[in-house]
Protein backbone atom coordinates (compact mmCIF):
# COMPACT_ATOMS: atom_id res chain seq x y z
CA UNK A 1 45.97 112.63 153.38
CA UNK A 2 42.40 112.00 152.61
CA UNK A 3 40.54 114.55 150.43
CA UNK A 4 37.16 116.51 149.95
CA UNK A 5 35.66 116.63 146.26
CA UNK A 6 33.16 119.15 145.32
CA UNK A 7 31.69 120.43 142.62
CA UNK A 8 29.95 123.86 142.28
CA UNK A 9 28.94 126.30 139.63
CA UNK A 10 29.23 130.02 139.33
CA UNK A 11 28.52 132.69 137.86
CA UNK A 12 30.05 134.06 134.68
CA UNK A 13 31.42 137.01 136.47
CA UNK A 14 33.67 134.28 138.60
CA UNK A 15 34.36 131.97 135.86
CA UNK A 16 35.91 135.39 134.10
CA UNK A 17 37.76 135.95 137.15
CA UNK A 18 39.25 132.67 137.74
CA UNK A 19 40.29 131.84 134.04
CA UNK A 20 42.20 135.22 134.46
CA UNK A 21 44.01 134.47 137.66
CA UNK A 22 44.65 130.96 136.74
CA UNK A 23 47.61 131.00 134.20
CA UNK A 24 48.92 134.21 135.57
CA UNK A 25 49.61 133.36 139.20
CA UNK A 26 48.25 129.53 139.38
CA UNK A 27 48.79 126.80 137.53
CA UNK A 28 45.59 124.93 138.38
CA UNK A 29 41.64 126.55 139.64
CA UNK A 30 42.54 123.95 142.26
CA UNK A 31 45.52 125.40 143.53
CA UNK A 32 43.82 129.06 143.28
CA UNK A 33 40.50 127.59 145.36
CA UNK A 34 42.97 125.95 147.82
CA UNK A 35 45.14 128.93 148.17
CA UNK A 36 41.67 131.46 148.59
CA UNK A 37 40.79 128.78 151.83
CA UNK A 38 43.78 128.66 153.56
CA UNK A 39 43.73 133.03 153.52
CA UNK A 40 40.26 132.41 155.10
CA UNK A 41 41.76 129.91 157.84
CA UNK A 42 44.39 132.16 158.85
CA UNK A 43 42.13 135.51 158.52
CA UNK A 44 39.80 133.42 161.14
CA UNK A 45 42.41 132.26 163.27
CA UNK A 46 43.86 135.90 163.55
CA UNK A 47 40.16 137.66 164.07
CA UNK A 48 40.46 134.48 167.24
CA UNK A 49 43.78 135.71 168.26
CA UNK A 50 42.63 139.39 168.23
CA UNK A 51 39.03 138.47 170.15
CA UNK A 52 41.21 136.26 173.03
CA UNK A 53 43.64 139.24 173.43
CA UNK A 54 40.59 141.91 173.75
CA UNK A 55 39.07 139.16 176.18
CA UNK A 56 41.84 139.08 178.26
CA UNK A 57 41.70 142.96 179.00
CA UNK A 58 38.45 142.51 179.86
CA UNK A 59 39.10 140.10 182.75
CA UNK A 60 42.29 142.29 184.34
CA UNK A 61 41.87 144.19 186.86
CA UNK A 62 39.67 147.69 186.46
CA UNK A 63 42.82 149.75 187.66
CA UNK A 64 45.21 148.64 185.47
CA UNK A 65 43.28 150.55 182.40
CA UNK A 66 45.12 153.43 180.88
CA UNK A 67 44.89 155.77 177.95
CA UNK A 68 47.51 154.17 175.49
CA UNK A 69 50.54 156.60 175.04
CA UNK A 70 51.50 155.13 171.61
CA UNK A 71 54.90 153.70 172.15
CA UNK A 72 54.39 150.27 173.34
CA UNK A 73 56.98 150.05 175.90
CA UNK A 74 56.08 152.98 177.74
CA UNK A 75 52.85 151.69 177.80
CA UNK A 76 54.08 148.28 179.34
CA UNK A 77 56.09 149.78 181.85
CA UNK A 78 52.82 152.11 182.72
CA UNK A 79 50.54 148.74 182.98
CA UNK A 80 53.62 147.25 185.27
CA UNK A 81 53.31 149.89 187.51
CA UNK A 82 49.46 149.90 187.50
CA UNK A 83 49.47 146.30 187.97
CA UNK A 84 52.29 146.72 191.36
CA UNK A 85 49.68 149.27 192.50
CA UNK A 86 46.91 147.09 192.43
CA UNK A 87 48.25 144.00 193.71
CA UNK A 88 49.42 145.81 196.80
């Protein structure tokens, strides 16, 4: 595995922060950095999920929309029957 050095500086208020965290809940500031980008990866990677699911209701088909009913399977077995309609 190759790595990626860097070197930065902050402010006091984040030094404070890290030298509390660090000790407590993480042995190293490199394991805290590397922990704080990999919650970043996977918050971006579920804000992509979320935009490719609200992209795909976009492209169905105009009759299949429906106010939600708040229990998901009713809902399903609404959009099923929507969908039948449509594709008739």
């Amino acid at each position: 595995m190759s790595t990626y050095e860097i070197n930065t500086r902050l402010p006091d208020e984040f030094g404070k922060h890290i030298t509390s965290v660090v000790g407590s809940r993480y042995k190293t500031i490199s394991e805290y950095i590397r922990y704080l980008i990999r919650c970043d990866m996977k918050k971006k990677d579920a804000t992509q999920v979320n935009k490719s699911i609200i992209e795909g209701y976009k492209v169905g088909p105009t009759k299949t929309y429906f106010k939600s009913t708040g229990n998901f399977k009713d809902d399903m077995r609404i959009f099923h029957e929507k969908e039948a309609e449509y594709m008739k």
